[in-house]
Protein backbone atom coordinates (compact mmCIF):
# COMPACT_ATOMS: atom_id res chain seq x y z
CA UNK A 1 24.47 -1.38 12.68
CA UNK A 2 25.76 -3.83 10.19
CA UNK A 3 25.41 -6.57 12.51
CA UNK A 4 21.84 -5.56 12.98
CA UNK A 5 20.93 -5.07 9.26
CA UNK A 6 22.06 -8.56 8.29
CA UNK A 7 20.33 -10.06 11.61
CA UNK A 8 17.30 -9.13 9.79
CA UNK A 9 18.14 -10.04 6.48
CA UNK A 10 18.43 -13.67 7.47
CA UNK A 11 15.62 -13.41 10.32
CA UNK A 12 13.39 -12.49 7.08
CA UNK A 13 14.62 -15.63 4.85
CA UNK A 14 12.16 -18.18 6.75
CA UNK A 15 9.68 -15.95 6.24
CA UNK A 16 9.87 -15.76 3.07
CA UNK A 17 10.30 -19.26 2.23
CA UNK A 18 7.09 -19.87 4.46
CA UNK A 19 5.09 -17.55 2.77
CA UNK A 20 5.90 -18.89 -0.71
CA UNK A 21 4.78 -21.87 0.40
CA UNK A 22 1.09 -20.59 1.92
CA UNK A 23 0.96 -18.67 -1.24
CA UNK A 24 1.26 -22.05 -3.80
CA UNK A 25 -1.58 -24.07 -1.83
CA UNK A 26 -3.63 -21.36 -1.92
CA UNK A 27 -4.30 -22.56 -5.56
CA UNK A 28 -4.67 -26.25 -4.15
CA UNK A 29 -7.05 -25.26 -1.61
CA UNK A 30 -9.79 -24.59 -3.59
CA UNK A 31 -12.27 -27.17 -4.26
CA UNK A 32 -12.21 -29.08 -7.40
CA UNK A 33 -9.78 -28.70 -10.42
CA UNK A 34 -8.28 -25.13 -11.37
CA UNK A 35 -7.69 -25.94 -14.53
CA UNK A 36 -11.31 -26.53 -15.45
CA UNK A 37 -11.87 -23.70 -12.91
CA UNK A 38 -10.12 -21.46 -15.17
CA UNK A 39 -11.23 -22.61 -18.41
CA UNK A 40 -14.95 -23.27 -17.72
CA UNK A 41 -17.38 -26.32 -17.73
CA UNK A 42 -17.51 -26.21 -20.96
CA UNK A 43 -14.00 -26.90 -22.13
CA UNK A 44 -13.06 -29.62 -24.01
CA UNK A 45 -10.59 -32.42 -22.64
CA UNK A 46 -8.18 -31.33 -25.14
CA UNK A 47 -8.18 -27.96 -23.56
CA UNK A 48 -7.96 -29.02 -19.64
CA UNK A 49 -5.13 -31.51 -20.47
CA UNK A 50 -3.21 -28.92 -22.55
CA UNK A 51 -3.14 -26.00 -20.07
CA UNK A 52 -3.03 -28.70 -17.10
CA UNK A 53 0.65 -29.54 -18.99
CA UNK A 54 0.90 -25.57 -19.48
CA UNK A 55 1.11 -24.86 -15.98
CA UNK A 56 2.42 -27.72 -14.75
CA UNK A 57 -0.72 -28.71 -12.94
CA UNK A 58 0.25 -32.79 -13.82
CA UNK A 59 3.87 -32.96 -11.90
CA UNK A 60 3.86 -34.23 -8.51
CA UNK A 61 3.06 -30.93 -6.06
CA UNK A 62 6.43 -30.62 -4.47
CA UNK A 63 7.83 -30.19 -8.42
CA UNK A 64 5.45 -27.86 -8.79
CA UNK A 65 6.33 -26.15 -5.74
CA UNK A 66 10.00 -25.89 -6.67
CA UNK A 67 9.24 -25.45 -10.50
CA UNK A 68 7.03 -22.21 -9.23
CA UNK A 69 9.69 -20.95 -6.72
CA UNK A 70 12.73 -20.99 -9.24
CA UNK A 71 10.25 -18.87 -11.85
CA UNK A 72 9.77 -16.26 -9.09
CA UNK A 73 12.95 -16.38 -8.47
CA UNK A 74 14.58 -15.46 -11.66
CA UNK A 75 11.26 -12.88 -12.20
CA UNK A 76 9.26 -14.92 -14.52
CA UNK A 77 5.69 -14.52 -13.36
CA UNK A 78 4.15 -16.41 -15.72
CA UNK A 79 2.15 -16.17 -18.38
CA UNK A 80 -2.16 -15.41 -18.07
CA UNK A 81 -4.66 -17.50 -18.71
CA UNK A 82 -6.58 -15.01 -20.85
CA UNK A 83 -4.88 -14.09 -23.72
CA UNK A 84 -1.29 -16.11 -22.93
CA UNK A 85 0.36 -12.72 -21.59
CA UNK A 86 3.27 -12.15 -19.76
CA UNK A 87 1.62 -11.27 -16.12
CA UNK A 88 5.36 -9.12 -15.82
CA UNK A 89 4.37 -6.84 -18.92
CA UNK A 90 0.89 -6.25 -17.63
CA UNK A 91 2.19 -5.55 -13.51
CA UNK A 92 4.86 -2.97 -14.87
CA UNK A 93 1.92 -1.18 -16.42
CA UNK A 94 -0.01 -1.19 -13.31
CA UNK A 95 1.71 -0.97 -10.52
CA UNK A 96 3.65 2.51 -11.24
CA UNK A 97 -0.20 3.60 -10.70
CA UNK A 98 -0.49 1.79 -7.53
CA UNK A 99 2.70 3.22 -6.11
CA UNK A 100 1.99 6.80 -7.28
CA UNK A 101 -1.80 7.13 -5.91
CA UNK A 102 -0.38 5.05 -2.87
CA UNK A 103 2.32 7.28 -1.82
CA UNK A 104 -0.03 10.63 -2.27
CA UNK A 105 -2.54 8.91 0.18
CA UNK A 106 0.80 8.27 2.50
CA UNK A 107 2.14 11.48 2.26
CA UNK A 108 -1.38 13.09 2.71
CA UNK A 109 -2.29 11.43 5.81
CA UNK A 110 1.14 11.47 7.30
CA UNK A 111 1.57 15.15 6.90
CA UNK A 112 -2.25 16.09 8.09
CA UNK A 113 -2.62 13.30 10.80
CA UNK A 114 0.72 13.19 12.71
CA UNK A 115 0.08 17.34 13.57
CA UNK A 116 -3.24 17.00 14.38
CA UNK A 117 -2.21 14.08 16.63
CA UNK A 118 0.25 16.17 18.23
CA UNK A 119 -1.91 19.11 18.80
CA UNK A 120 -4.50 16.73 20.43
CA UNK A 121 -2.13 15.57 22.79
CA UNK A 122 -0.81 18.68 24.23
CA UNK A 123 -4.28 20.26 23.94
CA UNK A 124 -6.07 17.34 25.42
CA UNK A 125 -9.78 17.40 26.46
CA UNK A 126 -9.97 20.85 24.68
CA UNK A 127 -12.52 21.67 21.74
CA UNK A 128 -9.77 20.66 19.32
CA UNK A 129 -9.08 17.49 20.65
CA UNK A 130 -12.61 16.55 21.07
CA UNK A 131 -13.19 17.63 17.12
CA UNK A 132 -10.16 15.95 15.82
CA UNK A 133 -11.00 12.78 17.23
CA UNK A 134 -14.21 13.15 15.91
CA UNK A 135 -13.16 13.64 12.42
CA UNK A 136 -10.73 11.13 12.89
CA UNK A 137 -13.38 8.49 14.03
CA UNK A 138 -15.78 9.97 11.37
CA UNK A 139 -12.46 9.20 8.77
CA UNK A 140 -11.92 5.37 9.95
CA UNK A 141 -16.42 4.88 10.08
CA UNK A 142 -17.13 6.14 6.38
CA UNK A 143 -17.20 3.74 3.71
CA UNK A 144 -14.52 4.60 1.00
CA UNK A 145 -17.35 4.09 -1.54
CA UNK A 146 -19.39 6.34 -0.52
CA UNK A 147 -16.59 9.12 0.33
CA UNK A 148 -15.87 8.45 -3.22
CA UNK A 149 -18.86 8.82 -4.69
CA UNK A 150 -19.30 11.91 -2.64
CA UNK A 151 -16.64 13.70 -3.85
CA UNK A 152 -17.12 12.63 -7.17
CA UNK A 153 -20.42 14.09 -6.86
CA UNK A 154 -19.88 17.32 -5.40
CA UNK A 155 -16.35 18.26 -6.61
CA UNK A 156 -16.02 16.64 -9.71
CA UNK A 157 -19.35 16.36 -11.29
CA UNK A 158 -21.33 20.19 -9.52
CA UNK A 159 -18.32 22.20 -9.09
CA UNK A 160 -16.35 20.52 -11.78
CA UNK A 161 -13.05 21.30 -9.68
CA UNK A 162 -11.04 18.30 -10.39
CA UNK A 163 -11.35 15.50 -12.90
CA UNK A 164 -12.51 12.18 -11.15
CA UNK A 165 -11.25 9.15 -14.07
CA UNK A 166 -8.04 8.25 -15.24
CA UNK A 167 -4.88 9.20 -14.73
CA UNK A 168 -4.34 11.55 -17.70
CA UNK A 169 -7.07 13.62 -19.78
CA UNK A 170 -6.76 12.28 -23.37
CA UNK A 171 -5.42 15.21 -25.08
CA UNK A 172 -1.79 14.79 -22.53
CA UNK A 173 0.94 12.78 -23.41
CA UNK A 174 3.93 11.76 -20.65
CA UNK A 175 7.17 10.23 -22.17
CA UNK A 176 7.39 7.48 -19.87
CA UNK A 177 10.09 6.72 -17.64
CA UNK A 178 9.54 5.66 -14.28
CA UNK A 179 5.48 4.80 -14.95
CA UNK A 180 4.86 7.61 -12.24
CA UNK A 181 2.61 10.31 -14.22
CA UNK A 182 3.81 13.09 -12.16
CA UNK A 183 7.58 12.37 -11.71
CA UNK A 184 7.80 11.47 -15.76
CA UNK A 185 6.16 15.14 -16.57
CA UNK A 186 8.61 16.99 -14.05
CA UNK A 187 11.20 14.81 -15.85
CA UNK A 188 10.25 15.97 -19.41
CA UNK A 189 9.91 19.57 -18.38
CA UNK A 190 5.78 19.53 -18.99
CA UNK A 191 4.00 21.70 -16.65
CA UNK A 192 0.99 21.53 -18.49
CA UNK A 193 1.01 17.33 -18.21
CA UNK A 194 2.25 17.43 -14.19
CA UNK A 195 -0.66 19.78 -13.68
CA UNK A 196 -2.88 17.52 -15.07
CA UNK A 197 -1.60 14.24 -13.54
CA UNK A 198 -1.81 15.74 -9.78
CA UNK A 199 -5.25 17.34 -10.60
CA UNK A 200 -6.08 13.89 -11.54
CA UNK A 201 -4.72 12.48 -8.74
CA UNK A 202 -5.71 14.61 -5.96
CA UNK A 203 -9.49 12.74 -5.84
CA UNK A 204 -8.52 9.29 -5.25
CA UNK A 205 -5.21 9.73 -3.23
CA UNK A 206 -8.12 12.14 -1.02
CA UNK A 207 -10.32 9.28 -1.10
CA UNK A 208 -7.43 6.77 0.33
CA UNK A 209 -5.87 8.84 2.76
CA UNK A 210 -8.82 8.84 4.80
CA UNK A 211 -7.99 5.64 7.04
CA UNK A 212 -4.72 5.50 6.93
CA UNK A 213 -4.77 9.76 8.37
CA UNK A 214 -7.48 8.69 10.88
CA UNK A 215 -5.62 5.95 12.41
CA UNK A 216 -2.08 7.70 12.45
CA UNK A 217 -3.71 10.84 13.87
CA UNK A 218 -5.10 8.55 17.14
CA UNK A 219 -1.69 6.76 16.87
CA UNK A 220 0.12 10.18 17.34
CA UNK A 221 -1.90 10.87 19.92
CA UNK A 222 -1.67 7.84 21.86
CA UNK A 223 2.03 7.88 21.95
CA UNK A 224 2.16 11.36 22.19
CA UNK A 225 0.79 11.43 25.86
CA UNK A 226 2.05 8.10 27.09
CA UNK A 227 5.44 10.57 26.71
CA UNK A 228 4.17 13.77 27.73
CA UNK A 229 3.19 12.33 31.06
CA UNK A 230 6.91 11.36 32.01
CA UNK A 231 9.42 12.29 34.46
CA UNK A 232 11.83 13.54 31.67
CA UNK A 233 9.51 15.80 30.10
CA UNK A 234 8.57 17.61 33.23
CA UNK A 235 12.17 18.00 33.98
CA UNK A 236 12.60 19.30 30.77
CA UNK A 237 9.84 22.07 31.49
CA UNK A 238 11.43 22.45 34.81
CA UNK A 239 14.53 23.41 33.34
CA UNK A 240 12.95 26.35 31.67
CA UNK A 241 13.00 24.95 27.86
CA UNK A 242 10.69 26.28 25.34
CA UNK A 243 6.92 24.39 25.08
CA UNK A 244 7.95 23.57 21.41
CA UNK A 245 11.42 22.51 22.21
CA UNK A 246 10.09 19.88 25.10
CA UNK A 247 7.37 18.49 22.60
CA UNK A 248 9.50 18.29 18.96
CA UNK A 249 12.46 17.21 20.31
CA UNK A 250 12.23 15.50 23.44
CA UNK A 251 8.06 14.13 23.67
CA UNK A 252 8.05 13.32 19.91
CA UNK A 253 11.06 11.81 18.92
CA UNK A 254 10.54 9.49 22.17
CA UNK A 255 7.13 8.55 20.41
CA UNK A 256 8.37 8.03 16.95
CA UNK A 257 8.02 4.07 16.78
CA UNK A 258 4.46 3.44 17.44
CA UNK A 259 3.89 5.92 15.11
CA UNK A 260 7.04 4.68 12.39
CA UNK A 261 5.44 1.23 13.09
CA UNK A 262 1.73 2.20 12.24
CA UNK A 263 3.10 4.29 8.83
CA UNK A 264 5.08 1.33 7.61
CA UNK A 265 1.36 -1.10 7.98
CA UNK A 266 -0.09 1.40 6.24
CA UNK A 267 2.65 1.55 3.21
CA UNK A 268 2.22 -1.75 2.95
CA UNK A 269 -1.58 -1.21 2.14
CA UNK A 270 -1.79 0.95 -0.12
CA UNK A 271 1.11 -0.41 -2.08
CA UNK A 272 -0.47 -3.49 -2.31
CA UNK A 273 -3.65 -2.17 -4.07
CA UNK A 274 -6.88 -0.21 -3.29
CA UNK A 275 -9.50 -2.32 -5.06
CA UNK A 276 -12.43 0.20 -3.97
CA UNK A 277 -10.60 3.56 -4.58
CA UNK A 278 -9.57 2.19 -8.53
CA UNK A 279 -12.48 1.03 -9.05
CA UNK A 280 -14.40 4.23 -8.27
CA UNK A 281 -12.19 6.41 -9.81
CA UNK A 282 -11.21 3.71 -13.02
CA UNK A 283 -7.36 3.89 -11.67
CA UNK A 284 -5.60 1.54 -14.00
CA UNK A 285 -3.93 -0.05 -10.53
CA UNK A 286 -3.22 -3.55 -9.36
CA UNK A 287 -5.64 -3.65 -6.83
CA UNK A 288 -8.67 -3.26 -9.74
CA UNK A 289 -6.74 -5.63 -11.76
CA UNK A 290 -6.34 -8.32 -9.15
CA UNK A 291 -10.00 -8.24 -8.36
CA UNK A 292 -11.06 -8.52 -11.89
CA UNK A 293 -8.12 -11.51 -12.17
CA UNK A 294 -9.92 -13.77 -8.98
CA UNK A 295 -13.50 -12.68 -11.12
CA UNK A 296 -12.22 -14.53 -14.05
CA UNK A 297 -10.13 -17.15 -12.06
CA UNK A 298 -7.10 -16.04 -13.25
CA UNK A 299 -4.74 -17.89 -10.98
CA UNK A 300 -1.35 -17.30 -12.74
CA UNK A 301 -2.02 -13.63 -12.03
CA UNK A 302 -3.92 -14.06 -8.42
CA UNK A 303 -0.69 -16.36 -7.67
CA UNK A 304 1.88 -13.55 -8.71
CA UNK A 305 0.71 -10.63 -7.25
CA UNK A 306 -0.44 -12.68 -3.77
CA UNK A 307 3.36 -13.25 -3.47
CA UNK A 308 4.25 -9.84 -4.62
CA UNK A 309 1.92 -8.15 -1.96
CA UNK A 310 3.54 -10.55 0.60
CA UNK A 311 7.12 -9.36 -0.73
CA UNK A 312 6.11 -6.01 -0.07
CA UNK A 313 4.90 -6.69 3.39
CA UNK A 314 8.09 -7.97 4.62
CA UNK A 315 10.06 -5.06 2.30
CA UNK A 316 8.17 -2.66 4.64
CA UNK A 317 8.34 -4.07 8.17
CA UNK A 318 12.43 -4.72 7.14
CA UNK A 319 12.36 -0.98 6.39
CA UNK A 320 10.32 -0.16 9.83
CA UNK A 321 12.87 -2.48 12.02
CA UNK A 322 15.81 -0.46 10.34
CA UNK A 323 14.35 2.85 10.82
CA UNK A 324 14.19 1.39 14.94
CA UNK A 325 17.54 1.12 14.63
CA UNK A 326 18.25 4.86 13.65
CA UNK A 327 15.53 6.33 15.85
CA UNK A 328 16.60 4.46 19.14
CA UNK A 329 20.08 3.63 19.05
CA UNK A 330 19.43 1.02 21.99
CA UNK A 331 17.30 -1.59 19.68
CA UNK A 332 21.01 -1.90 17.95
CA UNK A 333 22.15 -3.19 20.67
């Protein structure tokens, strides 16, 4: 296992340096100057040439390359063109919100679309199948605007069920900790404040799930009866073995990593910001953030967090080989 684990540690280092590198020209790539890009036509000379010396802009590009590199490297992320702000101060404000409504739109469509994946499979061609591929085709087809919108509508603004903006209803305050609304209240002991972060929660992590439940529900499936149609699982029935046994323990676990594989992607998109869903539902997440950054031509921050979404890419598929590893003991080897 060890052996494995650092295999991938140093199969992941060239990626890493390559995508550094993709992410840097992407600032060089665009047509005329960034610095007067970012500061307007307007600006003065004085201006360009003093944030051009700012950022580094008038070093030969492999200096700036390396000059970049070593401040992502020791976690300095620069500084933003609006308002001279430390892009690290404003991320750790931000992201917490990206992971928490992230995970809730994981954990939602993992725990709704891998059983209704199963059931399809071993109830193929039956009125359930047919209707949960149609809701999971329905799921994948709608815009997440307009789901929004819809249940904004209906549940928030008719029924008035669940608040639809924010994270927190003015009158709640969360000692932070972790920046995670709900884990800080269960922390502090404040029922009354984790109530009110997961009812304001439950709207946009609803909103998210969508996709990612649609496609792991027809992944499920898939892999569910390339398995169920093999020699080992009709031996299994053969042998007498209970209909749950055979399709828990032997059919699923044998169709874990297409379905591992597909969970880890989607991880890795939702972490990395949901610019429609925040934007809706005025999440304070990076996703909304990033978009308003490339708006304003904010490349110090557009720079960071292109990298950071990269980072977590790799993180992710890292974390999906090593799960391989522990699911099917052969891939060790």
């Amino acid at each position: 296992m060890f052996q494995y684990f650092a295999r991938r540690v140093i199969e992941s280092i060239p990626v890493v340096i390559g995508v550094s590198i993709l992410v840097f020209m992407l600032i060089h790539m665009i047509p005329g100057d960034p610095v007067v890009a970012m500061l307007g036509e307007r600006a003065t000379e004085e201006n360009v040439t003093a944030l051009r010396e700012r950022l580094g802009f008038d070093e030969p590009l492999y200096e700036q390359y390396f000059l970049w590199a070593g401040r992502m490297l020791r976690g300095d992320l620069g500084n933003t063109v609006r308002g001279n702000i430390p892009v690290e101060n404003e991320l750790r404000n931000r992201f917490p919100a990206t992971i928490e409504l992230g995970l809730m739109a994981l954990t939602l469509a993992t725990l709704v679309g891998v059983p209704v994946g199963i059931l399809s499979a071993t109830k193929r061609n039956s009125l359930l199948d047919t209707a949960s591929m149609f809701g999971a085709l329905f799921g994948v087809s709608i815009p997440i605007f307009v789901l929004g919108l819809l249940l904004i509508f209906f549940i928030g603004v008719e029924l008035e069920w669940l608040p639809f903006v924010g994270r927190l209803s003015s009158d709640i305050n969360i000692e932070r900790v972790t920046g995670l609304n709900t884990i800080d209240a269960l922390i502090d002991g404040n029922w009354k404040a984790f109530k009110d972060a997961l009812e304001h929660l439950i709207l946009p992590a609803i909103t998210l799930s969508t996709i990612p439940l649609a496609v792991i529900a027809r992944i499920t499936r898939s892999a569910m009866l390339e398995v169920l149609n093999q020699d080992y699982i009709r031996t299994a029935h053969a042998k007498g073995l209970r209909y749950r046994t055979v399709v828990i323990r032997h059919a699923f676990r044998n169709a874990l990593l297409p379905i591992v594989t597909i969970i880890g992607l989607q991880l890795g998109t939702l972490l990395s910001g949901a610019v429609l869903t925040e934007t809706i539902f005025s999440w304070p997440g990076v996703g909304k953030w990033l978009f308003d950054s490339i708006v304003a031509r904010d490349y110090s921050i557009v720079q960071s967090m292109t990298l950071i979404i990269a980072m977590i890419y790799i993180a992710v598929n890292f974390a999906v080989d090593f799960m391989y590893a522990i699911i099917d003991p052969r891939i060790r080897y």
